[in-house]
N, C-alpha and C. Protein backbone atom coordinates (compact mmCIF):
# COMPACT_ATOMS: atom_id res chain seq x y z
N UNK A 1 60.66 -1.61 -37.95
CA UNK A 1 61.57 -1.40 -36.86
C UNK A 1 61.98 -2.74 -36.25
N UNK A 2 63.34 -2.92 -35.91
CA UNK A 2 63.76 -4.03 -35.73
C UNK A 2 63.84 -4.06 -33.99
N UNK A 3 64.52 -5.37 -33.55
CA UNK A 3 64.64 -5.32 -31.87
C UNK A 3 65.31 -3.78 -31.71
N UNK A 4 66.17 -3.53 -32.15
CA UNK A 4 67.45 -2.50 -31.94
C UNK A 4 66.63 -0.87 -31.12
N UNK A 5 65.03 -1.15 -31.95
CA UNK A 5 64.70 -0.05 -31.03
C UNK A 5 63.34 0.18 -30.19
N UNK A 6 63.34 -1.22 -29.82
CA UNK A 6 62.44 -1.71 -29.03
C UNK A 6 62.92 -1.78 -27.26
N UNK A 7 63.33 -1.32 -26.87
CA UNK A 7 64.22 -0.67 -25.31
C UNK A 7 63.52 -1.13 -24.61
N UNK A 8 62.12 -0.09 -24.02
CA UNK A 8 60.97 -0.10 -23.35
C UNK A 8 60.32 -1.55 -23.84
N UNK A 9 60.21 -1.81 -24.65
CA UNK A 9 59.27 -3.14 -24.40
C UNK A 9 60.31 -4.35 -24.05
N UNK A 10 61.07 -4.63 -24.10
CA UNK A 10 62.28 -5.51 -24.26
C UNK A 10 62.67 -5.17 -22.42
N UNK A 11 62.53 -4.04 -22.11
CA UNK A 11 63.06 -4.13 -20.23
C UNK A 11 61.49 -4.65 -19.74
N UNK A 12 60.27 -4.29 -20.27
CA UNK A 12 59.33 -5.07 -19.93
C UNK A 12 58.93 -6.52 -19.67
N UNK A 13 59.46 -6.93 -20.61
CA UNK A 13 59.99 -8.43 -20.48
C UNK A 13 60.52 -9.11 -19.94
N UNK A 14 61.66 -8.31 -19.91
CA UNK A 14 62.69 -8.92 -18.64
C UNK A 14 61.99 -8.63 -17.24
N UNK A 15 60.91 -7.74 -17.32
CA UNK A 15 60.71 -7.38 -15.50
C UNK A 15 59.63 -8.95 -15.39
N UNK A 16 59.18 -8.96 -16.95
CA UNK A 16 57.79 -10.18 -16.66
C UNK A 16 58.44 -11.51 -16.25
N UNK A 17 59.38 -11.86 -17.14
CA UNK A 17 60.85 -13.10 -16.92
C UNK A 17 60.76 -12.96 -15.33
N UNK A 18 61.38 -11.92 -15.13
CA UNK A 18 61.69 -12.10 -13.33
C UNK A 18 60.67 -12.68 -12.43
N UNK A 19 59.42 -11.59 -13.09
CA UNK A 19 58.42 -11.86 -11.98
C UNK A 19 57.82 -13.34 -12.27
N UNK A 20 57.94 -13.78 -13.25
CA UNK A 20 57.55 -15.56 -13.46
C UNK A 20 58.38 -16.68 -12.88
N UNK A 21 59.80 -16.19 -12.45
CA UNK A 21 60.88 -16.79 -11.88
C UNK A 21 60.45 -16.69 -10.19
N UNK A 22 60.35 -15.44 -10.01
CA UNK A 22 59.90 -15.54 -8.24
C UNK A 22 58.61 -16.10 -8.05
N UNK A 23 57.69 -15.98 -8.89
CA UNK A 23 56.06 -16.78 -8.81
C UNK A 23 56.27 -18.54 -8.72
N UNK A 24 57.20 -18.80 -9.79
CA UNK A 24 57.64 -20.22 -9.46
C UNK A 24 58.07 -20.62 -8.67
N UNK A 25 59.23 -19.75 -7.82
CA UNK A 25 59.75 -20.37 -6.56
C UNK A 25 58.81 -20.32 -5.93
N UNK A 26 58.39 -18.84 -5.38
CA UNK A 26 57.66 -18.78 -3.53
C UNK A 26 56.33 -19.56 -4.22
N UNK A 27 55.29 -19.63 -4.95
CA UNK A 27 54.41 -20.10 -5.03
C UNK A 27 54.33 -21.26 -5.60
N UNK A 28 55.02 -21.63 -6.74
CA UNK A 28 55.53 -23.37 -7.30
C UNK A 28 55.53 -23.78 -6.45
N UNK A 29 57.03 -23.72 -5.81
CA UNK A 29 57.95 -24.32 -4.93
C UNK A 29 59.31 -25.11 -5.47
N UNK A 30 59.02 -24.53 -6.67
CA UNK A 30 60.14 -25.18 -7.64
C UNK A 30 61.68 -25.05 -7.18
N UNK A 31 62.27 -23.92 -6.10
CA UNK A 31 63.27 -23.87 -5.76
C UNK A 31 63.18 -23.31 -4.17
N UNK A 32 64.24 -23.62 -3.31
CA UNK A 32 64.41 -22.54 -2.22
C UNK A 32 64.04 -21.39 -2.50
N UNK A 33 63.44 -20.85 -1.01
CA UNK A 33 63.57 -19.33 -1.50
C UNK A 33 64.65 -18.50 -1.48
N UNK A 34 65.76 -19.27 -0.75
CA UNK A 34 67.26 -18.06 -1.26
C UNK A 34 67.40 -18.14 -2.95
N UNK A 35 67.23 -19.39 -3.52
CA UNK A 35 67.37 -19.53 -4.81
C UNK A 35 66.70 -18.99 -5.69
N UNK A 36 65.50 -18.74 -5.54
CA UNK A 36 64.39 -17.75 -5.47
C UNK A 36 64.72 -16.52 -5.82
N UNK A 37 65.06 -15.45 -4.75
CA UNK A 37 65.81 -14.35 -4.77
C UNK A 37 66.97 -14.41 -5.59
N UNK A 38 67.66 -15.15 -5.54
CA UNK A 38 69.19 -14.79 -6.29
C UNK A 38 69.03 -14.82 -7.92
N UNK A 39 68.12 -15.85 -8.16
CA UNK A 39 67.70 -16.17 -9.78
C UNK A 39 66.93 -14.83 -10.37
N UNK A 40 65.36 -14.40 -9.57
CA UNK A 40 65.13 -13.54 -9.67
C UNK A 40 65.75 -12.51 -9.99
N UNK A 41 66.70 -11.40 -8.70
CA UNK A 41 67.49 -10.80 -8.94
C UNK A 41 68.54 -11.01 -10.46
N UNK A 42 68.99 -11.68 -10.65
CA UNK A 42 70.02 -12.27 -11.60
C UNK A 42 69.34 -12.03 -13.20
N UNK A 43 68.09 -12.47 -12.99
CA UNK A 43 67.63 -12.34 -14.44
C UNK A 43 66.89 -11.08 -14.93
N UNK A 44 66.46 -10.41 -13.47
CA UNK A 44 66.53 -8.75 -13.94
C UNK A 44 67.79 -7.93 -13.68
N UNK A 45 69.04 -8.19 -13.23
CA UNK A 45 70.05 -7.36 -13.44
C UNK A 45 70.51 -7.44 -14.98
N UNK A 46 70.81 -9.33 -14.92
CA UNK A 46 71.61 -9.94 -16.29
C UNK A 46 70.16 -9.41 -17.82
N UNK A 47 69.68 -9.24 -17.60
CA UNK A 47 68.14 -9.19 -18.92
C UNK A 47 68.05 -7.20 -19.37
N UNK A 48 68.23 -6.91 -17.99
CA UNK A 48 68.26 -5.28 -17.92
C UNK A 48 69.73 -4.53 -19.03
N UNK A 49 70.92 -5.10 -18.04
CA UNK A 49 71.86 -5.15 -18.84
C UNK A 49 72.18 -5.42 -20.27
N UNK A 50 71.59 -6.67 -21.15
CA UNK A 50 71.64 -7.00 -22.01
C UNK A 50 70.24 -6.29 -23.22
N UNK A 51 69.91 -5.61 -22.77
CA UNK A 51 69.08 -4.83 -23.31
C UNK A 51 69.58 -3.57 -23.57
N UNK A 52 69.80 -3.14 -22.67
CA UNK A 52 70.93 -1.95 -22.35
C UNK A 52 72.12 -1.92 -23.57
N UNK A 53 72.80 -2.85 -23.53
CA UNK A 53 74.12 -3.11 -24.76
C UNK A 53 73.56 -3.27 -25.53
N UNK A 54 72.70 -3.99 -26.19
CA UNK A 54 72.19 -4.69 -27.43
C UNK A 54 71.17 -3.41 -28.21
N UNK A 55 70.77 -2.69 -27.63
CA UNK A 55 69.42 -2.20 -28.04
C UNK A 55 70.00 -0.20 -27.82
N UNK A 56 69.76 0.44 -29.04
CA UNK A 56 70.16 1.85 -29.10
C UNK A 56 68.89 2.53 -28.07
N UNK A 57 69.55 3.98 -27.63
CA UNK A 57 69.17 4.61 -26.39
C UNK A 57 67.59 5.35 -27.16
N UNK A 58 66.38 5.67 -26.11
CA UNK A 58 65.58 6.46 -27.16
C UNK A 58 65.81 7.38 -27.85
N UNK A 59 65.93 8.00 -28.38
CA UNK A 59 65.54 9.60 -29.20
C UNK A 59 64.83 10.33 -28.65
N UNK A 60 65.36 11.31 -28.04
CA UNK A 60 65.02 12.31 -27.43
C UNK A 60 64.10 13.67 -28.23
């Protein structure tokens, strides 16, 4: 089985991406925290989305 039907693990990822992006800001300090939030946000809307298009729906 290729990425194409890997959905669920692939939005998992993207939630882990996010949450490693906000751990770096508020606790790094690697960025503002508005920058923080917006990146965060951004890479679980933009990661969610692109999973979404790229990757077929489960089988019901």
């Amino acid at each position: 089985m290729g990425l194409k039907h890997k959905r669920r693990e692939l939005h998992g990822v993207v939630g882990g991406l996010g949450v490693v992006v906000a751990l770096a800001g508020f606790v790094g300090g690697w960025m503002s925290v508005t920058t923080t939030i917006v990146v965060t946000f951004g890479v679980w809307i933009i990661g969610a989305t692109l999973v979404n298009l790229l990757t077929e729906p489960p089988e019901r």
